[in-house]
Protein backbone atom coordinates (compact mmCIF):
# COMPACT_ATOMS: atom_id res chain seq x y z
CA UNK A 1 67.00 62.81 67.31
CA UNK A 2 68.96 66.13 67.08
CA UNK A 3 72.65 65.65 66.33
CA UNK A 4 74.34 67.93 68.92
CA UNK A 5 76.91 70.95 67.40
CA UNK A 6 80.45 70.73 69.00
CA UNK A 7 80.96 73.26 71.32
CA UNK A 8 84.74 73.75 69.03
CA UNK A 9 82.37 74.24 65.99
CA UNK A 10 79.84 76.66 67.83
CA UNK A 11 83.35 78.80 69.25
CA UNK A 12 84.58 79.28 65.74
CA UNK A 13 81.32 80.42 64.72
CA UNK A 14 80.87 82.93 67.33
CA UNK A 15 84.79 84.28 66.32
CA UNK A 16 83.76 84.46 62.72
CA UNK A 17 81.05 86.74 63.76
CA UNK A 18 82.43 88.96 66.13
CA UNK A 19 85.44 89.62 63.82
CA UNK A 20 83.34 90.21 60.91
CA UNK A 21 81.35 92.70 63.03
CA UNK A 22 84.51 94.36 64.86
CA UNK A 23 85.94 95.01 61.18
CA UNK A 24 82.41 96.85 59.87
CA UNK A 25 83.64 99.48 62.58
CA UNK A 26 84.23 103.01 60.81
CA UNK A 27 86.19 104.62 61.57
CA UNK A 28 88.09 102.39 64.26
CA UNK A 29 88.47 103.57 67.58
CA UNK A 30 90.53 102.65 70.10
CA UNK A 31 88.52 100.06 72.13
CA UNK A 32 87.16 98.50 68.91
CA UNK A 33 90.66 97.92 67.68
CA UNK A 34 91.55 96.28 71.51
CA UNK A 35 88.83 94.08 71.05
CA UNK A 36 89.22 93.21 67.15
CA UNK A 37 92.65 92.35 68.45
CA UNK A 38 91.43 90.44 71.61
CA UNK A 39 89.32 87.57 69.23
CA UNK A 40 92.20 87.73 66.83
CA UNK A 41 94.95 86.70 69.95
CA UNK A 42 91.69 84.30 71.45
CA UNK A 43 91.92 82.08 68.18
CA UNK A 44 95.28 81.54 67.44
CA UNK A 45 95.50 80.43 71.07
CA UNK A 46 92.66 78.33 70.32
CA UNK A 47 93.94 76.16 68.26
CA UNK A 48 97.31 76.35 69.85
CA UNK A 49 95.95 75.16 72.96
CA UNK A 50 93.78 72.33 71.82
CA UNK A 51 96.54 71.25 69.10
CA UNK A 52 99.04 70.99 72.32
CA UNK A 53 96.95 68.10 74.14
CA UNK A 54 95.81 66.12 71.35
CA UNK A 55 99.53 66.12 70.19
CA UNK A 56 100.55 64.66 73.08
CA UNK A 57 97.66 61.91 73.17
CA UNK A 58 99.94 59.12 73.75
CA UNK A 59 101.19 60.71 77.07
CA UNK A 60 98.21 61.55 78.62
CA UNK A 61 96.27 58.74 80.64
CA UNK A 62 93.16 60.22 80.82
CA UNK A 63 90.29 58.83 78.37
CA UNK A 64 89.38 61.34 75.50
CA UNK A 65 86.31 62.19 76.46
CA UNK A 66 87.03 63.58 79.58
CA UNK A 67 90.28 65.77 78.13
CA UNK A 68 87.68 66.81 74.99
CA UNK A 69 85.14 68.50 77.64
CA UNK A 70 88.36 70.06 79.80
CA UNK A 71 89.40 71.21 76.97
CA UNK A 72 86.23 73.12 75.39
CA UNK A 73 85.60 74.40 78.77
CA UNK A 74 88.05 75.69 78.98
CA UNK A 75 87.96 77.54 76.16
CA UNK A 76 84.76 79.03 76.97
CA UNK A 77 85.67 80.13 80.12
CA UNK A 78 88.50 82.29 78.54
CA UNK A 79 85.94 82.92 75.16
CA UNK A 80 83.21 84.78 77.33
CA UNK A 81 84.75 87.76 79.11
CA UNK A 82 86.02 88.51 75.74
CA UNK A 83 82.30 88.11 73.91
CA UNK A 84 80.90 89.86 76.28
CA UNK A 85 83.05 93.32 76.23
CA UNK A 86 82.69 92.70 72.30
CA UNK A 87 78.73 92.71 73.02
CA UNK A 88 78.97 95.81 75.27
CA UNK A 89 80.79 97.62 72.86
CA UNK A 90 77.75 97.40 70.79
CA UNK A 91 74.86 97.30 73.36
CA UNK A 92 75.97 100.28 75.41
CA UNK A 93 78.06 102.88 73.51
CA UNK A 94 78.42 105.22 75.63
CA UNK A 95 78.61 103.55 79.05
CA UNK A 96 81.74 102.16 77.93
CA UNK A 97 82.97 105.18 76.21
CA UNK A 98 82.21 107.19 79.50
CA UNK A 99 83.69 104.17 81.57
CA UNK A 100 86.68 103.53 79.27
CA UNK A 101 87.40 107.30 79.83
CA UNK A 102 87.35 107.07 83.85
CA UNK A 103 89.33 103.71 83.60
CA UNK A 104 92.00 105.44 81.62
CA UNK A 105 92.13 108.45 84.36
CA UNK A 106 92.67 105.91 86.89
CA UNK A 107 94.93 103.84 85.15
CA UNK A 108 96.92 107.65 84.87
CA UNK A 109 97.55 108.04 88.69
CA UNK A 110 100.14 105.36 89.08
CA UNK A 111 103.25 104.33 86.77
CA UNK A 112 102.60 101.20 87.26
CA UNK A 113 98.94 100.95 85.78
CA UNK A 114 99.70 103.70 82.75
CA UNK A 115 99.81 100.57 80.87
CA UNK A 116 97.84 98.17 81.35
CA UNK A 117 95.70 97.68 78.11
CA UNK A 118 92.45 96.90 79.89
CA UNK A 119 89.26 96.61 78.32
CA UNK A 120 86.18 97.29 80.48
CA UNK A 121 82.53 95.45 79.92
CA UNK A 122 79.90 95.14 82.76
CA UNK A 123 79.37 91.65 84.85
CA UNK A 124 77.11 91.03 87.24
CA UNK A 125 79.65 91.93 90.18
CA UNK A 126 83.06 93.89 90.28
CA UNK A 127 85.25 91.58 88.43
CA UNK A 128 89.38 91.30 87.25
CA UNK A 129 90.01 88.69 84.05
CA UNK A 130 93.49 88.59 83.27
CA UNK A 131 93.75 85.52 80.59
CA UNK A 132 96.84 84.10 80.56
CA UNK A 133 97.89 84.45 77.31
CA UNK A 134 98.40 87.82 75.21
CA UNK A 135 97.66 91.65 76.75
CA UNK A 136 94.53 90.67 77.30
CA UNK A 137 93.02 92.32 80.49
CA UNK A 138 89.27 92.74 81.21
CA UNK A 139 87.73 94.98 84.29
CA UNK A 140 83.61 94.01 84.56
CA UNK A 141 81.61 96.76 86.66
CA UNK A 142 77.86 96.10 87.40
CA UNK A 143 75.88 97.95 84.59
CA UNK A 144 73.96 99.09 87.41
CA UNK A 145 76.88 100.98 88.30
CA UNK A 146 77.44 102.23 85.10
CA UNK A 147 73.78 104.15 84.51
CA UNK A 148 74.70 105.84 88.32
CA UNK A 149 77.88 106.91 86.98
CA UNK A 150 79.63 105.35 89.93
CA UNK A 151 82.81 104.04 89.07
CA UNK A 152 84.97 103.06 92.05
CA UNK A 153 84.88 99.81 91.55
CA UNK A 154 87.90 100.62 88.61
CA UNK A 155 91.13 101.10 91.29
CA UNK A 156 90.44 97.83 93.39
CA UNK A 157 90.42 95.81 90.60
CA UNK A 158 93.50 97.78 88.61
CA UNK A 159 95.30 96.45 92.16
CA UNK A 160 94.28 93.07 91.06
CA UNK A 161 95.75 93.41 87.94
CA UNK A 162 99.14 94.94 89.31
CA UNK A 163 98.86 92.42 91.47
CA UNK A 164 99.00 89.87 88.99
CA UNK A 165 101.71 91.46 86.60
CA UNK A 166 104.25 93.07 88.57
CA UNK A 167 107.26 91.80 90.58
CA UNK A 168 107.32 92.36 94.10
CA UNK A 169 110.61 93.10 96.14
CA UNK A 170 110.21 91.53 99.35
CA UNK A 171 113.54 91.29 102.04
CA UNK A 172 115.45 91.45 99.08
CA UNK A 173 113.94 88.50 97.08
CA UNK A 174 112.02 89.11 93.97
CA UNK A 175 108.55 87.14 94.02
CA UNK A 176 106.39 86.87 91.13
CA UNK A 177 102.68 86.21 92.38
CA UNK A 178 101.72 84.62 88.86
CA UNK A 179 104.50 83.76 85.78
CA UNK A 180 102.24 82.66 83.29
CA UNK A 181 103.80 84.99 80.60
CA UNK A 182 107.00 82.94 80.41
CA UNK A 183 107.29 79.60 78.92
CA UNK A 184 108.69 77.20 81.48
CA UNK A 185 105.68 74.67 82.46
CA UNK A 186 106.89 75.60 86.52
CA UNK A 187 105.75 79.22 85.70
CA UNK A 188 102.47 78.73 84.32
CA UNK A 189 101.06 77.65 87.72
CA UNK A 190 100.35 80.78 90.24
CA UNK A 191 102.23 80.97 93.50
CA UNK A 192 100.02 80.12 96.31
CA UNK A 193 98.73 83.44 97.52
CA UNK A 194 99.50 82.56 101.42
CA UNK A 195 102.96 82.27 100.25
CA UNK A 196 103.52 85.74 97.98
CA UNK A 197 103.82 87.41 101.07
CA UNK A 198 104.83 85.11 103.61
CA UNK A 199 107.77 86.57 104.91
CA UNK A 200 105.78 89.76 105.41
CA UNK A 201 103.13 88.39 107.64
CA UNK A 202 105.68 86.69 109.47
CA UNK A 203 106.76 90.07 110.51
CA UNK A 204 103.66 91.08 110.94
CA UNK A 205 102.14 88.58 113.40
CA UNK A 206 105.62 88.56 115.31
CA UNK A 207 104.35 90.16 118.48
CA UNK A 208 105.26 88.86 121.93
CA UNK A 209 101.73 89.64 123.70
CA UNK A 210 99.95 87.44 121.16
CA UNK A 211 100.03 84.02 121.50
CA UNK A 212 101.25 81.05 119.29
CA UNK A 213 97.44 80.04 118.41
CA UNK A 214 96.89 83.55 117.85
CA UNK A 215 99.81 84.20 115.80
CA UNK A 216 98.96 81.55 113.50
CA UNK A 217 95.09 82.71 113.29
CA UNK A 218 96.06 86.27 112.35
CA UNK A 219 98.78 84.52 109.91
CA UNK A 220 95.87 82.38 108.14
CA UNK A 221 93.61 85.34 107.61
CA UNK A 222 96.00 87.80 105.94
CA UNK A 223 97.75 84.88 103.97
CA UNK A 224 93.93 84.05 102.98
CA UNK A 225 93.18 87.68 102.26
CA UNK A 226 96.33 89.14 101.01
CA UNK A 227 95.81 90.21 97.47
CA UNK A 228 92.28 91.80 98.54
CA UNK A 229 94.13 93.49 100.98
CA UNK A 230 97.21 94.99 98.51
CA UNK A 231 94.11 95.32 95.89
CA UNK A 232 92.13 97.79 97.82
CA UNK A 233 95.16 99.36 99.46
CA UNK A 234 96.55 100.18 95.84
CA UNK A 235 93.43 101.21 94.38
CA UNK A 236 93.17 104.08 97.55
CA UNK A 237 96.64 104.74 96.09
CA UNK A 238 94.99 105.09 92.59
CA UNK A 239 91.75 106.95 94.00
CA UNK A 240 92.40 108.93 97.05
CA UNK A 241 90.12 110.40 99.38
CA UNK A 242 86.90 109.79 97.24
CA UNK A 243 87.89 106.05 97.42
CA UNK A 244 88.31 105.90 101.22
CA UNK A 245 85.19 108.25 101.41
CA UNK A 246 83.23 105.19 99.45
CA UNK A 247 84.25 102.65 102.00
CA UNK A 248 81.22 102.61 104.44
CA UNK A 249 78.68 103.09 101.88
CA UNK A 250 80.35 100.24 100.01
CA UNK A 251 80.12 98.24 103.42
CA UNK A 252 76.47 99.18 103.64
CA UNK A 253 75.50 97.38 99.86
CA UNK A 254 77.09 93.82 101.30
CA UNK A 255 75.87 93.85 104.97
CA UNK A 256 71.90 93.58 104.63
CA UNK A 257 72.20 91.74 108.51
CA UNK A 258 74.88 92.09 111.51
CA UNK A 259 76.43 89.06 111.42
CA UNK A 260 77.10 89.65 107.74
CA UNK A 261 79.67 92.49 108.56
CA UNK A 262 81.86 90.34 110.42
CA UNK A 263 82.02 86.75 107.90
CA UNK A 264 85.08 85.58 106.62
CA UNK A 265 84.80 83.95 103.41
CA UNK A 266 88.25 82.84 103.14
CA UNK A 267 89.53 85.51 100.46
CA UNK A 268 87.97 88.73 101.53
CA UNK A 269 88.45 90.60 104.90
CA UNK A 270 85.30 91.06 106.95
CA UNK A 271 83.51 93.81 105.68
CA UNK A 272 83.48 95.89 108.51
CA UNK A 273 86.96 95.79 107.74
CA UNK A 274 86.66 98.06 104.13
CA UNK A 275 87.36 101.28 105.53
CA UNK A 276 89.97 100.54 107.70
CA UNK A 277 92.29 99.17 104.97
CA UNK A 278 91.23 102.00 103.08
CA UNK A 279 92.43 104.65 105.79
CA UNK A 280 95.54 102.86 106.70
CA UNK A 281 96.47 102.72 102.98
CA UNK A 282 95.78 106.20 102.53
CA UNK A 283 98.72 106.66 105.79
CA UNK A 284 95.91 107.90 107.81
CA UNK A 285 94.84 105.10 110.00
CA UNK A 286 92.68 105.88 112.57
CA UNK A 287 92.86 104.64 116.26
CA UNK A 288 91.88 101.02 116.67
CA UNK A 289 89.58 102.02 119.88
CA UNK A 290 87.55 104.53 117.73
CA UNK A 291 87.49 102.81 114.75
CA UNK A 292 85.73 99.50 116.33
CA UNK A 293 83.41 102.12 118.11
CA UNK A 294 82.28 103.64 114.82
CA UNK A 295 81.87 99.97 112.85
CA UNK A 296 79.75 99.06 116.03
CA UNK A 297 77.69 102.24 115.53
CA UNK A 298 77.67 102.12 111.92
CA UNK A 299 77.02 98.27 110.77
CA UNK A 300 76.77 96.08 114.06
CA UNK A 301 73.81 98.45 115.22
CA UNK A 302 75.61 99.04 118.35
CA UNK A 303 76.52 95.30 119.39
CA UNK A 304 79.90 95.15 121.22
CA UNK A 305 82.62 94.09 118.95
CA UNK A 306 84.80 91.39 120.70
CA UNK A 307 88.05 92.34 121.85
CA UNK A 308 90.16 89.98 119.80
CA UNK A 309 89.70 91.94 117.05
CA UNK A 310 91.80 94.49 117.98
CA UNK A 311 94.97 92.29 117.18
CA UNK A 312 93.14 92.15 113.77
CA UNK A 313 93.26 95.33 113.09
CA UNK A 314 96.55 95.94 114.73
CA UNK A 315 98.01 93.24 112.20
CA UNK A 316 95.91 94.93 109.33
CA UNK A 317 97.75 98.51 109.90
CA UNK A 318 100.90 97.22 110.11
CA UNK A 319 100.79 94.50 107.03
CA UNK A 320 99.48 98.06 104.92
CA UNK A 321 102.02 100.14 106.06
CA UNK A 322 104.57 97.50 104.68
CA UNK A 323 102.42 96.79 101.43
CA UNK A 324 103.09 100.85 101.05
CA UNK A 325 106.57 100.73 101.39
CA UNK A 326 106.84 97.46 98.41
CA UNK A 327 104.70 99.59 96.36
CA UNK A 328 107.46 101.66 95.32
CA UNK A 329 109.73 98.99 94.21
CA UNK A 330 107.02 97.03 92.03
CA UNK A 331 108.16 96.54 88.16
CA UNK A 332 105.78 95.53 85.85
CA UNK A 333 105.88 92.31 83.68
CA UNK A 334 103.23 93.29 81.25
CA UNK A 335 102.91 90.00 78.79
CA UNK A 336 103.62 91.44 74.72
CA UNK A 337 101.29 88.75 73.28
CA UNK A 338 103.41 85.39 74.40
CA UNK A 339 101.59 82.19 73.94
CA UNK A 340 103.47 79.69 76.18
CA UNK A 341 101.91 77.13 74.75
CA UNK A 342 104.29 77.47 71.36
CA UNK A 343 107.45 76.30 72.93
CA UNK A 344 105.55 73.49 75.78
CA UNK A 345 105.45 71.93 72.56
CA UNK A 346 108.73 71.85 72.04
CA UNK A 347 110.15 71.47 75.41
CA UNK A 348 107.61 68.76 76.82
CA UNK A 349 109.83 65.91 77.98
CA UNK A 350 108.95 62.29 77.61
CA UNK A 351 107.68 62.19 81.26
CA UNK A 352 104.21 62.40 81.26
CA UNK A 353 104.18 64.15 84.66
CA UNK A 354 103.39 67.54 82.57
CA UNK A 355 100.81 66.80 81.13
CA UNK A 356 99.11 65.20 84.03
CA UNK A 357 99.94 68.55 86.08
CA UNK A 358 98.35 70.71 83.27
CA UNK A 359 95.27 68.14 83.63
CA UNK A 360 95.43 68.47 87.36
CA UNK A 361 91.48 69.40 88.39
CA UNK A 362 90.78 72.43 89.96
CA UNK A 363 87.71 71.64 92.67
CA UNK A 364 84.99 74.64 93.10
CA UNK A 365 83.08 74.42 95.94
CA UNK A 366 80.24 75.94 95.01
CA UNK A 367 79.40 74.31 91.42
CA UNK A 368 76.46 72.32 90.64
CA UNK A 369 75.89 68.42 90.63
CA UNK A 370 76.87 67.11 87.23
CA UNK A 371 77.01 63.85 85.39
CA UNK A 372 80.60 62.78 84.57
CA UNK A 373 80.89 61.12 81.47
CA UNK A 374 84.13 58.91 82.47
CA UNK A 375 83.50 55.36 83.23
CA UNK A 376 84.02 54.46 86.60
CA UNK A 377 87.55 52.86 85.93
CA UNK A 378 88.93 55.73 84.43
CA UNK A 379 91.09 56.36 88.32
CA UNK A 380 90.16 60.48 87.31
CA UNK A 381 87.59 61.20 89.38
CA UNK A 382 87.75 57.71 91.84
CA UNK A 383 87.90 60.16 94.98
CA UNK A 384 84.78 62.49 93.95
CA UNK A 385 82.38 60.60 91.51
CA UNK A 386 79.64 58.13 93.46
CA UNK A 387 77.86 56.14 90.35
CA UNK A 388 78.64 58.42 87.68
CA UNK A 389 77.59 61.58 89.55
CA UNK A 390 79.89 64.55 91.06
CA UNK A 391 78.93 66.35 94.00
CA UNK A 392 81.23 68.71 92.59
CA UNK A 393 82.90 69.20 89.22
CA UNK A 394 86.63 67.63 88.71
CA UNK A 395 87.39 71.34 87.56
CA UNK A 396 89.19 72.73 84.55
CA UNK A 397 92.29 72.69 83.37
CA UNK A 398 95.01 74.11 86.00
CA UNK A 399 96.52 76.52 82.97
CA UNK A 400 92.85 79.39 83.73
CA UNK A 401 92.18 82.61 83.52
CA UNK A 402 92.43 84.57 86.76
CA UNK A 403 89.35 85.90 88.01
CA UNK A 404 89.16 88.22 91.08
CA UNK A 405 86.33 90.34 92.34
């Protein structure tokens, strides 16, 4: 029988190597050195990180298995956006030279995105990665995308970035979507995204023709949607016209039948909503009558819209033309290389509550059936593991990378 590797051991390995290879670079360029620097800041953090938790053994309840395999993968979620921009670098030269160049043009059109050290690599779908820990900010286009040339996936997901990093002024109250960059253990868990701009929707929604049912259904889809929303209505700030002139033919690549243009997935507006964020953000928004017409035309393939929506998009155009006016107050927090987890270490109070919050699972919904390898007294996984086996995972640690298409 095969004695199995550690996953820790296999990490280092793979760090080894891509340092060693990063350093044969000559002469450096700029996106080599980001990257160099990237596995450099990835394992000091590391060992940090895992050093944290099995320092604190004694306070955690948990049996050691189960922290061992949070821990490792959690480390590989954060290790692979990194590996693969390193393996891009390599595999595709110019693509990400040519890429690189058109994310740094974009990145040019705002103040607030001039710097923002982002790397970009290709993933199978438009993709954010801010790790929380270090500068370290990745933007992952389709390859596909990259041998057309097309490259307007870059602004939406610089909003998500800004997003993420900046501090909004709302009704005179500064809110912080996501504080992982300071030390405090309260900050390294994200606000709720319903609640960054809460007080906005309330606003919003706060017409006397709707309904209190209908109030609280337009307030549960832009709470659920918001950063989409300010994502794509910054990037049109980032793009312009060409952006907004992308919208429908963007639409087109996600709707393959009807009913797909108007699905809610609980984080993205209905598609057949693209274009009208993109107009409104661009303080051009069209008339909701003729707009509806032209999505029926376009993507329903002439089915009759229902009527309700037009609250939808009368919410939409006003909740932009407010995310417009915020804009201009936003101040970045870009993180200088901070690892929080250096001074958790030395502020971690005797309560074990902490730890058990760092430990807290996060569920996803759509993960595979997996074998846990706690025993069944363990009182982890008591509400979501029948006989050993998980319907879904118990998640990762709470402390993850954020990851936004």
């Amino acid at each position: 029988m095969t004695n199995k590797i550690p996953i820790s051991e296999i990490l280092s390995q793979e760090i080894s190597c891509w340092k060693a290879k990063l350093e044969t670079i000559a002469p450096p360029d700029e996106i080599g050195t980001r990257l160099f620097d990237a596995v450099g800041i990835f394992d000091q953090f590391k060992s940090n990180y895992s050093d944290f938790f099995l320092a604190n053994l004694s306070k955690i309840t948990a049996p050691p298995d189960w922290l061992f395999f949070r821990i490792e993968q959690t480390l590989l979620e954060y290790w692979e956006p990194i590996k693969r921009a390193a393996r891009d670098y390599f595999d595709y030269p110019e693509l990400i030279k040519n890429g690189s160049r058109e994310l740094e043009q974009y990145k040019q059109m705002l103040e607030i995105t001039r710097n923002i050290p982002a790397i970009l690599y290709f993933d199978k779908v438009p993709r954010a990665v801010r790790l929380p820990f270090g500068p370290l900010f990745f933007i992952g286009i389709p390859l596909t995308d990259a041998y057309r040339g097309e490259w307007t996936a870059i602004p939406h997901e610089l909003g998500h970035q800004v997003y993420w990093n900046s501090i909004f002024m709302i009704n005179n109250s500064r809110v912080m979507p996501y504080q992982q960059q300071t030390a405090r253990f309260e900050n390294l868990i994200p606000t709720p995204k319903e609640e960054v701009f809460a007080d906005l929707i309330e606003e919003v929604v706060a017409q006397p023709e709707w309904s209190q049912d209908r109030r609280q259904e337009l307030k549960t889809a832009l709470g659920q949607w918001s950063e989409e929303i300010f994502a794509e209505a910054l990037g049109t700030l980032i793009a312009g016209k060409k952006f907004v002139d992308f919208a429908w033919q963007k639409v087109s690549y996600y709707v393959k039948r009807v009913e797909d243009a108007d699905t809610n997935d609980g984080k993205h507006p209905k598609p057949y909503l693209l274009p009208f964020i993109r107009q409104c953000a661009q303080e051009n928004p069209p008339d909701l009558r003729t707009y509806l017409q032209e999505a029926q035309e376009r993507i329903f393939g002439g089915k009759e819209i229902n009527n309700s929506e037009m609250d939808l998009l009368k919410a939409l155009a006003s909740m932009i033309g407010k995310l417009s006016n915020i804009t201009n107050t936003l101040q970045p927090i870009i993180p200088s290389g901070y690892n929080p987890f250096e001074r958790l270490r030395e502020e971690l109070p005797d309560d074990s509550t902490i730890i058990e919050k760092l430990l807290q699972p996060i569920i996803l919904t759509d993960a595979l059936t997996w074998t846990c390898a706690c025993p069944a007294d363990n009182n982890v996984c008591v509400d979501m593991c029948v006989n050993g086996v998980h319907t879904i995972p118990a998640g990762w640690l709470i402390f993850r990378p954020l990851v936004c298409g």
